[in-house]
Protein backbone atom coordinates (compact mmCIF):
# COMPACT_ATOMS: atom_id res chain seq x y z
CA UNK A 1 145.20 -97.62 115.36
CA UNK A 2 148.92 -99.51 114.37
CA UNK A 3 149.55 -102.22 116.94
CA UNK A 4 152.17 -102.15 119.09
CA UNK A 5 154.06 -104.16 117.14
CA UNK A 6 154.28 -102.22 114.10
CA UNK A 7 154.91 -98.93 116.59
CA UNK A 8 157.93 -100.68 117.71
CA UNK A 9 159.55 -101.42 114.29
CA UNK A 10 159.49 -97.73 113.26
CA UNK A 11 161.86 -95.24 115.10
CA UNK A 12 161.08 -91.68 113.98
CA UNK A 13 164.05 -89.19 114.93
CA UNK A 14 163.79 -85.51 115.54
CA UNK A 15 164.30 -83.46 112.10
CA UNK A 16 167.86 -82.53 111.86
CA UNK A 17 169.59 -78.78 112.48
CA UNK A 18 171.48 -76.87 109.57
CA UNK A 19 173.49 -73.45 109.92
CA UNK A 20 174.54 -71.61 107.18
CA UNK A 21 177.69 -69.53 107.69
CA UNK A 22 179.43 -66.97 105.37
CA UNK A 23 183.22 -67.18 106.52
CA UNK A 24 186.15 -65.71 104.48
CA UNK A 25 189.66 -65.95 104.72
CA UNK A 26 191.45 -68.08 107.37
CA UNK A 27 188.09 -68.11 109.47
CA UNK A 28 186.86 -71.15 107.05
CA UNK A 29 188.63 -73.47 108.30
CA UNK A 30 188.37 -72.63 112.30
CA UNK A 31 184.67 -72.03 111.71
CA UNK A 32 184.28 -75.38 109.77
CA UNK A 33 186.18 -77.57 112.50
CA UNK A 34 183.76 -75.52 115.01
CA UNK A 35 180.76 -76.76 112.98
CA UNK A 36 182.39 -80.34 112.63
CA UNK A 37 181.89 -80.16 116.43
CA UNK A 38 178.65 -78.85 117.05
CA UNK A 39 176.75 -81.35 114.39
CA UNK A 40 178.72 -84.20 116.21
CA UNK A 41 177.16 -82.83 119.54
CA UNK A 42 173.64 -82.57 117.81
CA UNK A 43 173.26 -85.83 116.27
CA UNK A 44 174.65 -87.47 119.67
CA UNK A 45 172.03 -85.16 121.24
CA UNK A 46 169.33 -86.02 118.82
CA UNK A 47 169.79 -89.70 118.07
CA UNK A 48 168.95 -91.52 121.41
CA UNK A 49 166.51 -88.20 122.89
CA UNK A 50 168.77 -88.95 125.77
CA UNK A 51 166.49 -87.72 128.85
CA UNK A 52 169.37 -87.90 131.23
CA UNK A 53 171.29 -85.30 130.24
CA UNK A 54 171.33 -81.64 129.87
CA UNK A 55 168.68 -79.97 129.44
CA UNK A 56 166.08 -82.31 130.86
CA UNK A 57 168.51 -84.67 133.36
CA UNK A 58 165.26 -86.68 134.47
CA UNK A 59 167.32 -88.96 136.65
CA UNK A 60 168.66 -85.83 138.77
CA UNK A 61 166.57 -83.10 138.57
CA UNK A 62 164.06 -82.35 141.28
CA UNK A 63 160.60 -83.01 140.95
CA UNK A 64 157.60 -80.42 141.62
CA UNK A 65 154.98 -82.99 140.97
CA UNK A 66 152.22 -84.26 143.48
CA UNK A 67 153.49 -87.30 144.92
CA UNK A 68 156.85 -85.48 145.70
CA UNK A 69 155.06 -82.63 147.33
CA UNK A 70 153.19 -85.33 149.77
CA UNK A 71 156.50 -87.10 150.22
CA UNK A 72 157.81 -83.53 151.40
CA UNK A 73 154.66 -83.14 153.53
CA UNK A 74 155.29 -86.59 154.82
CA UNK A 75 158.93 -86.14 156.27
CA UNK A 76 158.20 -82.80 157.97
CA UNK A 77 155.40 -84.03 159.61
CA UNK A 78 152.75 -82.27 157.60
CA UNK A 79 150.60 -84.78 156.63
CA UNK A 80 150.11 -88.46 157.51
CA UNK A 81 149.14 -92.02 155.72
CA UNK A 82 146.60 -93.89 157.87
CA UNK A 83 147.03 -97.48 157.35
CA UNK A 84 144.17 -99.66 156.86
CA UNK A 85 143.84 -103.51 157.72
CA UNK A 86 142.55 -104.15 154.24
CA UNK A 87 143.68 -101.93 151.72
CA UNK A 88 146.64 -100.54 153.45
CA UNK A 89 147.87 -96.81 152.49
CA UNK A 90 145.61 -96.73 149.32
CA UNK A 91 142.16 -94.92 150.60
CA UNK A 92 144.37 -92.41 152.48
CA UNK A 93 146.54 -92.28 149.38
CA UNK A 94 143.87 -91.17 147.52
CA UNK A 95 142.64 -88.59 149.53
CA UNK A 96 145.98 -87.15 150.29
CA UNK A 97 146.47 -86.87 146.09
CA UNK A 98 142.58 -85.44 145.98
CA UNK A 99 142.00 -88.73 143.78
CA UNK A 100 138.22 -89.65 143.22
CA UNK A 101 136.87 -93.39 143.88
CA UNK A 102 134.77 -92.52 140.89
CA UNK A 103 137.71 -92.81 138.31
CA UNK A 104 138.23 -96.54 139.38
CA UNK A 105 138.52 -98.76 136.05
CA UNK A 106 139.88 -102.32 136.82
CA UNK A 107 142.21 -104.46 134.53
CA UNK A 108 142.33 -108.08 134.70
CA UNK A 109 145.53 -109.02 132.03
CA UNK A 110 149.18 -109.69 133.48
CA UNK A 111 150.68 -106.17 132.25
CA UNK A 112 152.35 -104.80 135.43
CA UNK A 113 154.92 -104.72 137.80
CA UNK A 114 153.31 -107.08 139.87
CA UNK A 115 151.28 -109.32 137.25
CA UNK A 116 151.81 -112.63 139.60
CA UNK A 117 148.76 -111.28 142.00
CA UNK A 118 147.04 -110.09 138.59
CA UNK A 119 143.58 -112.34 137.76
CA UNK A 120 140.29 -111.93 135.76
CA UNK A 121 138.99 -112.63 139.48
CA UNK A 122 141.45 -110.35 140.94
CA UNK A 123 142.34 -107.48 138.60
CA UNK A 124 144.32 -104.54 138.96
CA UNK A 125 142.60 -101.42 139.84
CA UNK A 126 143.78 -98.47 138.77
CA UNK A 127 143.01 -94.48 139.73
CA UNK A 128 143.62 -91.30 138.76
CA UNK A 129 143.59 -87.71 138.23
CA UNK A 130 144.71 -84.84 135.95
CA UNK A 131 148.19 -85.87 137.02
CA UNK A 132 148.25 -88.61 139.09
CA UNK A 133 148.04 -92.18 138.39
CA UNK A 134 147.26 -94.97 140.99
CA UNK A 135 147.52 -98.41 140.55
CA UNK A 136 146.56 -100.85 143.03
CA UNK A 137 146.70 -104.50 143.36
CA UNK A 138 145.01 -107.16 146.21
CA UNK A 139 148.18 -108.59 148.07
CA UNK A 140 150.14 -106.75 146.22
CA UNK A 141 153.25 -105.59 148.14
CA UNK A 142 153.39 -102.05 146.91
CA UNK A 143 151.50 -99.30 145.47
CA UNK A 144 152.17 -98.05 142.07
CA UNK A 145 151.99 -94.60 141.35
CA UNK A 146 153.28 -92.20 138.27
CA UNK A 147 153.05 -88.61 138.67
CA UNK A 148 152.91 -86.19 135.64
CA UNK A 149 155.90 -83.56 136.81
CA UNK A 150 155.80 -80.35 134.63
CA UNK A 151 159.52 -80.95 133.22
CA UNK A 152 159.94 -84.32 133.04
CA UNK A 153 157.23 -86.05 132.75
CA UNK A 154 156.07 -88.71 134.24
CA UNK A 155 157.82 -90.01 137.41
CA UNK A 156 157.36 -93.42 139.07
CA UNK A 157 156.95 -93.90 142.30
CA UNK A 158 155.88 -97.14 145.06
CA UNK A 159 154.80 -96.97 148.23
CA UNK A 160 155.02 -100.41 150.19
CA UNK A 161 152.24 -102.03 151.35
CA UNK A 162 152.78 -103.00 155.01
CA UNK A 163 152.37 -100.49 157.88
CA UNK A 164 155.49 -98.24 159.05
CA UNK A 165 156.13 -95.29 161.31
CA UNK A 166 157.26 -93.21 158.46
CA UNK A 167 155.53 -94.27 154.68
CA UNK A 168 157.85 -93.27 152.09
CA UNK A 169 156.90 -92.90 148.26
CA UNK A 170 160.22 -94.03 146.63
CA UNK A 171 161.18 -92.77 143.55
CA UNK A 172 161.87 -95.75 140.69
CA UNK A 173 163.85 -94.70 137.70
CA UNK A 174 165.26 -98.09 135.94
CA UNK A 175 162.56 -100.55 135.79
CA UNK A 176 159.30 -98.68 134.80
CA UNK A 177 161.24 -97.39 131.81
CA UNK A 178 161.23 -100.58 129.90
CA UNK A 179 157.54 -100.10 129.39
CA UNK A 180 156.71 -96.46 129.96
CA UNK A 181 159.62 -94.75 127.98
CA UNK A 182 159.21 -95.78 124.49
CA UNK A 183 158.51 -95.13 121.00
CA UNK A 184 154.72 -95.60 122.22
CA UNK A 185 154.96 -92.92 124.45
CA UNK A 186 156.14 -90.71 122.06
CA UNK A 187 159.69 -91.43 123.13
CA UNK A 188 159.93 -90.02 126.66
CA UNK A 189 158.98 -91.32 130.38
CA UNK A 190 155.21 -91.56 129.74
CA UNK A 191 151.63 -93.15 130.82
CA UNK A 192 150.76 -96.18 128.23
CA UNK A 193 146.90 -97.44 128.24
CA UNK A 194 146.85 -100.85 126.18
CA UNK A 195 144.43 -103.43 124.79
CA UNK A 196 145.36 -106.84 124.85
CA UNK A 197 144.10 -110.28 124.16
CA UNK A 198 144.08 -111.97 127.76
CA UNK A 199 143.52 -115.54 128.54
CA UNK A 200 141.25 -117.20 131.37
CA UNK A 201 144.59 -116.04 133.80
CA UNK A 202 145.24 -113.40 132.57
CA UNK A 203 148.30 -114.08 130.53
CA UNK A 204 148.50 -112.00 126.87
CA UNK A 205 148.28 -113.71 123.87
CA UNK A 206 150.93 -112.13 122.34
CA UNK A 207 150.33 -114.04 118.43
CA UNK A 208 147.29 -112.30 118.32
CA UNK A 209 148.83 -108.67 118.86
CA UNK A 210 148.21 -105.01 121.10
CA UNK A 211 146.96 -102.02 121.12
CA UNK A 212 147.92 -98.95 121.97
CA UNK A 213 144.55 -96.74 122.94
CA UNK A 214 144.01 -93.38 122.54
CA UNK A 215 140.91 -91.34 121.65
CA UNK A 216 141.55 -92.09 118.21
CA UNK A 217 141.34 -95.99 118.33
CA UNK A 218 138.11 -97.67 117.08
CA UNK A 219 136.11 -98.67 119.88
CA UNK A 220 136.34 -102.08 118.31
CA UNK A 221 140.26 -102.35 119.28
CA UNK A 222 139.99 -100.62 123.02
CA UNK A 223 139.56 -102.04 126.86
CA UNK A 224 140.91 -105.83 126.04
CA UNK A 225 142.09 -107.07 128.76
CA UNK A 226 140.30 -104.06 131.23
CA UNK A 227 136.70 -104.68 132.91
CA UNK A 228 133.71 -102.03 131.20
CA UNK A 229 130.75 -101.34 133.34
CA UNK A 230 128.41 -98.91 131.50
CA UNK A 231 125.87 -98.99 128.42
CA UNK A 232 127.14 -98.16 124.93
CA UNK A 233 124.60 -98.87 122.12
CA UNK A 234 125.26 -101.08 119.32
CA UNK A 235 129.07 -100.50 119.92
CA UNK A 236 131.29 -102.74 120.73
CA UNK A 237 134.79 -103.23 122.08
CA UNK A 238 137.07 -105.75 123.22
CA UNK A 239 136.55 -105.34 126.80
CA UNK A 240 135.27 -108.04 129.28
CA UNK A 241 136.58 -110.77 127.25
CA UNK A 242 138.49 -113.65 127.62
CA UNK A 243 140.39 -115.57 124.59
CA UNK A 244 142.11 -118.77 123.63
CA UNK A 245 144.93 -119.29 122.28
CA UNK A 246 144.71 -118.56 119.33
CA UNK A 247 142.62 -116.13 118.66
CA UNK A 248 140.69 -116.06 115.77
CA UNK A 249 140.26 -111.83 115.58
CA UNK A 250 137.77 -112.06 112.61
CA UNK A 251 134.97 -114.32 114.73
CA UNK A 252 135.55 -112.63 118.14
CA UNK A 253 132.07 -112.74 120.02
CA UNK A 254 131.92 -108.76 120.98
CA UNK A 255 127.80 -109.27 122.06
CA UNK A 256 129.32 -111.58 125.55
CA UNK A 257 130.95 -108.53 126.74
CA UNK A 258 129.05 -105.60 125.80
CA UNK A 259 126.83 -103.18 127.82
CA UNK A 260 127.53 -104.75 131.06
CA UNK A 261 126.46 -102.42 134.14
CA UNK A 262 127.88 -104.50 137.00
CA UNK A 263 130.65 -106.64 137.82
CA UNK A 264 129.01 -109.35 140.40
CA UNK A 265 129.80 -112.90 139.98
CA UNK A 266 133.25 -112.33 138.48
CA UNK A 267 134.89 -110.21 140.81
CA UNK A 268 135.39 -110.28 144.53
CA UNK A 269 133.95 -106.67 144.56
CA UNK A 270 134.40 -106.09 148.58
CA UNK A 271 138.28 -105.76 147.39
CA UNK A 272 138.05 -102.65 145.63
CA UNK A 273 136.83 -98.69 146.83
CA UNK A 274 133.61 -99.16 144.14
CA UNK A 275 131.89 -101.82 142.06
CA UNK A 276 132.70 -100.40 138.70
CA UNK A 277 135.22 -99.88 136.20
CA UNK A 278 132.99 -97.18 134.58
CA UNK A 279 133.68 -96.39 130.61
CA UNK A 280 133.52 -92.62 130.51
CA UNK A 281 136.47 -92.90 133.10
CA UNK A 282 138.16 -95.64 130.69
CA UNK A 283 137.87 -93.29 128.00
CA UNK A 284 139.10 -89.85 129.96
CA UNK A 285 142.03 -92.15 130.88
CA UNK A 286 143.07 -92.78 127.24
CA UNK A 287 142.88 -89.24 126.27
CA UNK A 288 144.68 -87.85 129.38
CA UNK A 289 147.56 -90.33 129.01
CA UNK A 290 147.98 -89.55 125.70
CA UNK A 291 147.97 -86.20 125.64
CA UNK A 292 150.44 -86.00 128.44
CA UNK A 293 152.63 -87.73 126.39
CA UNK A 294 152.62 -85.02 123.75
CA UNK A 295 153.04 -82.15 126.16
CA UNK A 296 156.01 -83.98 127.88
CA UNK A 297 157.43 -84.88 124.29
CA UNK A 298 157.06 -81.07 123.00
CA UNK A 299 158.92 -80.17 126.27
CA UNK A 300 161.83 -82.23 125.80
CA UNK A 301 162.13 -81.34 121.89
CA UNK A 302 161.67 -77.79 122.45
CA UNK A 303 163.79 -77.47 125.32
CA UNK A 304 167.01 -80.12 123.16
CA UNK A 305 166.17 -77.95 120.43
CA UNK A 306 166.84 -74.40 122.33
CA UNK A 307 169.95 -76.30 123.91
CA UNK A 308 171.21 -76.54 120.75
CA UNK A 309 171.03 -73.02 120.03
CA UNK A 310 172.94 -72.29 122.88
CA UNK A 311 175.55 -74.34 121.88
CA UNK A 312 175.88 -73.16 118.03
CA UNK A 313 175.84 -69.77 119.85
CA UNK A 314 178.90 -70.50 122.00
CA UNK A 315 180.46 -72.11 119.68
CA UNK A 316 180.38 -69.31 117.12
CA UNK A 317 180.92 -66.86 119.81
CA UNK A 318 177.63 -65.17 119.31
CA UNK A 319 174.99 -63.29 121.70
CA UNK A 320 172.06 -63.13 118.39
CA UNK A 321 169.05 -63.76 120.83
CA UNK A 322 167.80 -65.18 116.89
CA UNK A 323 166.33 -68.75 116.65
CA UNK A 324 167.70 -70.13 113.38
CA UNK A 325 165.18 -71.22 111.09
CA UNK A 326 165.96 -74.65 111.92
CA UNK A 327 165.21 -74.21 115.51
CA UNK A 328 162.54 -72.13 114.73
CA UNK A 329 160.57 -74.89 112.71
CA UNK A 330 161.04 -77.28 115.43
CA UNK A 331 159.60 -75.49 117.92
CA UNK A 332 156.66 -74.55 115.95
CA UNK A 333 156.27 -78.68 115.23
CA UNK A 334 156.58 -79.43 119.04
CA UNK A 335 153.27 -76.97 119.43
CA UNK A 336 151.27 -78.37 116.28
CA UNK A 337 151.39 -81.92 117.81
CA UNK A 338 149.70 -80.68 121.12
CA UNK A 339 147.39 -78.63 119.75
CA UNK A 340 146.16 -81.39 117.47
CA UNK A 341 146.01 -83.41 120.95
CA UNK A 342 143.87 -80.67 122.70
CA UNK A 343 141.63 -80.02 119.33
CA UNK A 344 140.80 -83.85 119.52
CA UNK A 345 142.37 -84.24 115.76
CA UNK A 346 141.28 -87.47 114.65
CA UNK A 347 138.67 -88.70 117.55
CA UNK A 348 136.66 -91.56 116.64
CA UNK A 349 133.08 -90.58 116.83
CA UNK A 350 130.69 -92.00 118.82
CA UNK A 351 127.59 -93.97 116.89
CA UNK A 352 125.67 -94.09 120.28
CA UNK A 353 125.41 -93.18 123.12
CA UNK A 354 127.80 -93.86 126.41
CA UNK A 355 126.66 -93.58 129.96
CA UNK A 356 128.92 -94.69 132.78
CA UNK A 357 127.77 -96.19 136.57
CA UNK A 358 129.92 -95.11 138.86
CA UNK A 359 128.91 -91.54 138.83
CA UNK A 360 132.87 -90.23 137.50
CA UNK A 361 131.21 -88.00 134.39
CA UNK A 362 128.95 -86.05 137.00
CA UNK A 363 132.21 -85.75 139.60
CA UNK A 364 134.73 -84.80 136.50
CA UNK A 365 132.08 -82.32 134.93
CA UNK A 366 131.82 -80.42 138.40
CA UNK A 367 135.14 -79.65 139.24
CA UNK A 368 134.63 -77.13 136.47
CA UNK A 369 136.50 -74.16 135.67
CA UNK A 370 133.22 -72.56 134.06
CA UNK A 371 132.81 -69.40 131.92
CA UNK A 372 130.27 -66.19 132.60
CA UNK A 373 127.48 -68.75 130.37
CA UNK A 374 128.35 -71.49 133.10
CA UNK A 375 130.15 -73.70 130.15
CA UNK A 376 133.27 -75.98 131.58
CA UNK A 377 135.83 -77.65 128.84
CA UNK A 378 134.61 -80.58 131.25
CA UNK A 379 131.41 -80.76 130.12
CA UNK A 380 130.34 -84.49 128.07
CA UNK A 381 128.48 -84.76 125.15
CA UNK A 382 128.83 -88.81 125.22
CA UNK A 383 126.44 -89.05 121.99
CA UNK A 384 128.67 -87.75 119.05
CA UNK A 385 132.04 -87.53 120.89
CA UNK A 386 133.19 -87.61 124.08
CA UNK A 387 133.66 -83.93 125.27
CA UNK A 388 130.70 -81.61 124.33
CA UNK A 389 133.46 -78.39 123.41
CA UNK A 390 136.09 -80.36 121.81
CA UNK A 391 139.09 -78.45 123.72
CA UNK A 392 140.98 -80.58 125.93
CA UNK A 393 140.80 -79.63 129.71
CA UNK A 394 144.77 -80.37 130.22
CA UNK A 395 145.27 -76.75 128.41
CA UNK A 396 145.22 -75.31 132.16
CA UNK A 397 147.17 -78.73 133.54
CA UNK A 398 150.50 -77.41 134.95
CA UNK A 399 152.38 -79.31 132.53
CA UNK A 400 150.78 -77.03 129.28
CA UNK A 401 151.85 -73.89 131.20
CA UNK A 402 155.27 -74.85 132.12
CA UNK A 403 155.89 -75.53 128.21
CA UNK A 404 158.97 -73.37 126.44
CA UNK A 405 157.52 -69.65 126.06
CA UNK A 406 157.67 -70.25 122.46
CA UNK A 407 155.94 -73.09 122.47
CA UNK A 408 153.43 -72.33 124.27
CA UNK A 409 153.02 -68.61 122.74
CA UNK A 410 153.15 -70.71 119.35
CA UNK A 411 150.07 -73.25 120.24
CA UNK A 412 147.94 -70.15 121.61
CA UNK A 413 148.18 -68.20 118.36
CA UNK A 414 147.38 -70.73 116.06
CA UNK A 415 144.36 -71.77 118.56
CA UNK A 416 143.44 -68.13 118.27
CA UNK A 417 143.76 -68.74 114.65
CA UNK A 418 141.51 -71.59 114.48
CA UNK A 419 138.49 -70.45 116.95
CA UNK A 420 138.37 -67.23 115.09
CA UNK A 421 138.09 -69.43 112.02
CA UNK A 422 141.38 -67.53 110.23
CA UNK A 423 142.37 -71.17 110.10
CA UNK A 424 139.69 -72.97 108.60
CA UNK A 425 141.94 -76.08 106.82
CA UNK A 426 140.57 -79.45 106.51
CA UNK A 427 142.71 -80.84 109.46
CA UNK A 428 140.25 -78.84 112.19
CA UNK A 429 136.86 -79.45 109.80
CA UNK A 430 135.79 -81.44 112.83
CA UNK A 431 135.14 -78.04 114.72
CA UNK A 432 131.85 -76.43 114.10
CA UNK A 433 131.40 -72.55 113.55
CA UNK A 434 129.66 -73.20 117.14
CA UNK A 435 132.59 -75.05 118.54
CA UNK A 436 135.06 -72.50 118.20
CA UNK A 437 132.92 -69.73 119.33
CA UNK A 438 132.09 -71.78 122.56
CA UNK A 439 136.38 -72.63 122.92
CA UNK A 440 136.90 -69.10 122.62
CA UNK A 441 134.94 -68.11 125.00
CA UNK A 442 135.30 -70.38 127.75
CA UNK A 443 138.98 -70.42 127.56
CA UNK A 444 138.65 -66.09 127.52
CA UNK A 445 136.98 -66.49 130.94
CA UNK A 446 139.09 -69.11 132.61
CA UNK A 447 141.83 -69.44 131.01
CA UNK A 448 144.54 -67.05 132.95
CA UNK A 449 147.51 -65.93 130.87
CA UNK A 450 146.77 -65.87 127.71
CA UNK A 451 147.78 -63.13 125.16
CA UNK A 452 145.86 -59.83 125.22
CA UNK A 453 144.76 -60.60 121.27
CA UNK A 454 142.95 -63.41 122.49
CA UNK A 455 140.26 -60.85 123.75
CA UNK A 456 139.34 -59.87 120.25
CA UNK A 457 136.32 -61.91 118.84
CA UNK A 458 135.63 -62.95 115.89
CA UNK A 459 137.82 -61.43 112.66
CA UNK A 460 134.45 -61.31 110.84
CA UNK A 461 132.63 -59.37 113.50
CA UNK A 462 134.99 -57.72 114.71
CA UNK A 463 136.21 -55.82 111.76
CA UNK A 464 140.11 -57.06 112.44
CA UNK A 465 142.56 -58.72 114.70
CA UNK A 466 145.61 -58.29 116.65
């Protein structure tokens, strides 16, 4: 996994658009100045990924997530925020949002909005769902809270901490965006889970480096700077640890802060909802941000790139409902980065096994959707990998379905492809003959809206396909 460093020096831009025209006669030069003005529009439109204008206009455009949904709830008088005398709006915050206590992981380093009230003895908890996150800090003045909004992404949000009449979640577009909208969230408003080197306070040693953690990073490189309760084996991580400046990385004492299955002594635990910051929860959290950030990323592309074609179309005077090649292949990239994200391309495997303690795996697996055999997408394995059907349970999240159509119709039939092993190249080798049966399955019995081809089994048993 490239620190964040290294992810900041590079700045990858979307691949560029070429037309081809055949003009004769005195339309060459009127169709040349036309196509002098639509690349000028498309690299403007292309260079920055500029979110706030058309087509995505994240400043402006109304949200559909969540938070904005209780927001609406709480202005007509359709819901309420009881206030409590020590943790203020945050347990009826969470069970407005249908949040679990369970996902509760804790960080202790100085990487938030309000990192003056951020300790090892007083760390940041943070909660969350498949699209809600909740951060929450002890005297903190206001809740932080980012919403995953099917076009645009994720959307900030605080909610002060001090009792009122009327509670409002207000809407912040400026300042999270200096951390959250960057080229390590693939380039749009995003979720960002990080490992650090933190100090005795909490500070970050920034000589010593980051991390940015997904379900690809080596367990050696995840959680510093976070609290882990919950066994792992012989594996070992950087979390529970505090460093000096400097940090020596190649003599770092992993054994002080591994396997730990409680929290007592080092935390003023009577401050938080639970006494954990469990590591199946740590782990769902890196996967879920980070896919989120590919579906929101494949949105804006696709939708830039089908903006384009609109305007090459007016331009040219044309009504071809035709994707140009160009467009075409952009689209079809958008989809191959999420489905590498839902396929779990590139997990690290697990070398033993992880069990959490706050009970969050047994909560997550439940909430199901579950096919005819009773198998869930939600199910853990926790000894090879972390999902036991490596098919990521965001497929049904609102933000997969409200994808482009051709996006979306793109990443089901190449999944179709692949669990019906028609694709069987070395960059899905990590799915077994028994994995894709299983993915096929499940997502044929729960998965609503999906082509009628996907109802064909197996090429090889089936005599044929679509």
């Amino acid at each position: 996994m490239a620190r964040d460093d290294e992810r900041n020096s590079r700045c990858e831009l979307p691949p560029g658009a070429f037309v081809r025209l055949h003009a004769g006669g005195g339309r060459r030069v009127a169709v040349g100045a036309v196509l002098v003005a639509a690349v000028a529009w498309l690299a403007d439109a292309k260079a920055q990924m500029d979110y706030d204008r058309e087509p995505i206009n994240y400043s402006t455009a109304p949200c559909v997530n969540p938070v904005a949904k209780l927001q609406a709830r709480l202005q007509n008088g359709q819901a309420q925020l009881d206030f409590d005398e020590r943790a203020g709006y945050l347990p009826a915050l969470l069970r407005e949002l249908s949040i679990s206590e369970t996902s509760q992981v804790l960080v202790f380093s100085k990487t938030s909005l309000q990192r003056e009230h951020i300790r090892p003895q007083r760390p940041r908890a943070v909660y969350f769902s498949d699209d809600v996150y909740l951060g929450a800090v002890n005297r903190g003045e206001v809740l932080e809270i980012s919403a995953v909004d099917p076009q645009l992404g994720a959307v900030f949000y605080t909610l002060a901490q001090r009792r009122s009449d009327r509670p409002e979640l207000v809407r912040q577009r400026d300042s999270c965006m200096q951390c959250h909208a960057s080229s390590m969230t693939e380039g749009v408003p995003g979720h960002l889970v990080r490992s650090v080197y933190a100090d005795g306070q909490g500070q970050l040693i920034l000589s010593a480096g980051s991390f940015r953690t997904t379900d690809r990073s080596p367990l050696r490189e995840r959680w510093g700077g976070w609290y882990v309760t919950g066994t792992h084996g012989d594996q070992r991580h950087l979390g529970n640890l505090l460093f000096r400046d400097p940090v020596d990385v190649n003599n770092i004492d992993f054994e002080s802060g591994a396997n730990w299955t409680e929290l007592g002594g080092r935390v003023n635990l009577a401050d938080y909802r639970t006494p954990h910051s469990d590591i199946v929860a740590l782990m769902v959290l890196e996967h879920q941000a980070t896919l989120h950030n590919q579906i929101t990323a494949a949105n804006y592309r696709a939708r830039l790139a089908l903006r384009e074609q609109q305007v090459l179309n007016e331009m040219l005077n044309s009504t071809s409902p035709e994707l140009s090649p160009g467009i075409q292949r952009r689209l079809q990239r958008a989809g191959d980065d999420v489905l590498k994200g839902l396929l779990f391309v590139g997990e690290t495997p697990l070398t033993d096994a992880v069990q959490g303690t706050s009970g969050f795996a047994e909560y997550f697996a439940g909430l199901g959707p579950r096919d005819r055999q009773g198998r869930s997408l939600r199910e853990f394995d926790l000894q090879r990998r972390m999902f036991k059907y490596p098919c990521s349970y965001l497929i049904d999240s609102d933000a997969m379905n409200a994808l482009p159509d051709q996006v979306r119709s793109h990443i089901y039939r190449r999944l179709w492809e692949i669990v019906t092993d028609q694709d069987t190249s070395p960059t899905f080798a990590h799915l077994t003959r028994d994995d894709r049966r299983a993915i096929h399955a499940i997502l044929s019995d729960t998965k609503p809206g999906l082509p009628d081809y996907w109802m064909f089994r197996h090429v090889k048993e089936s005599g044929g396909g679509p």
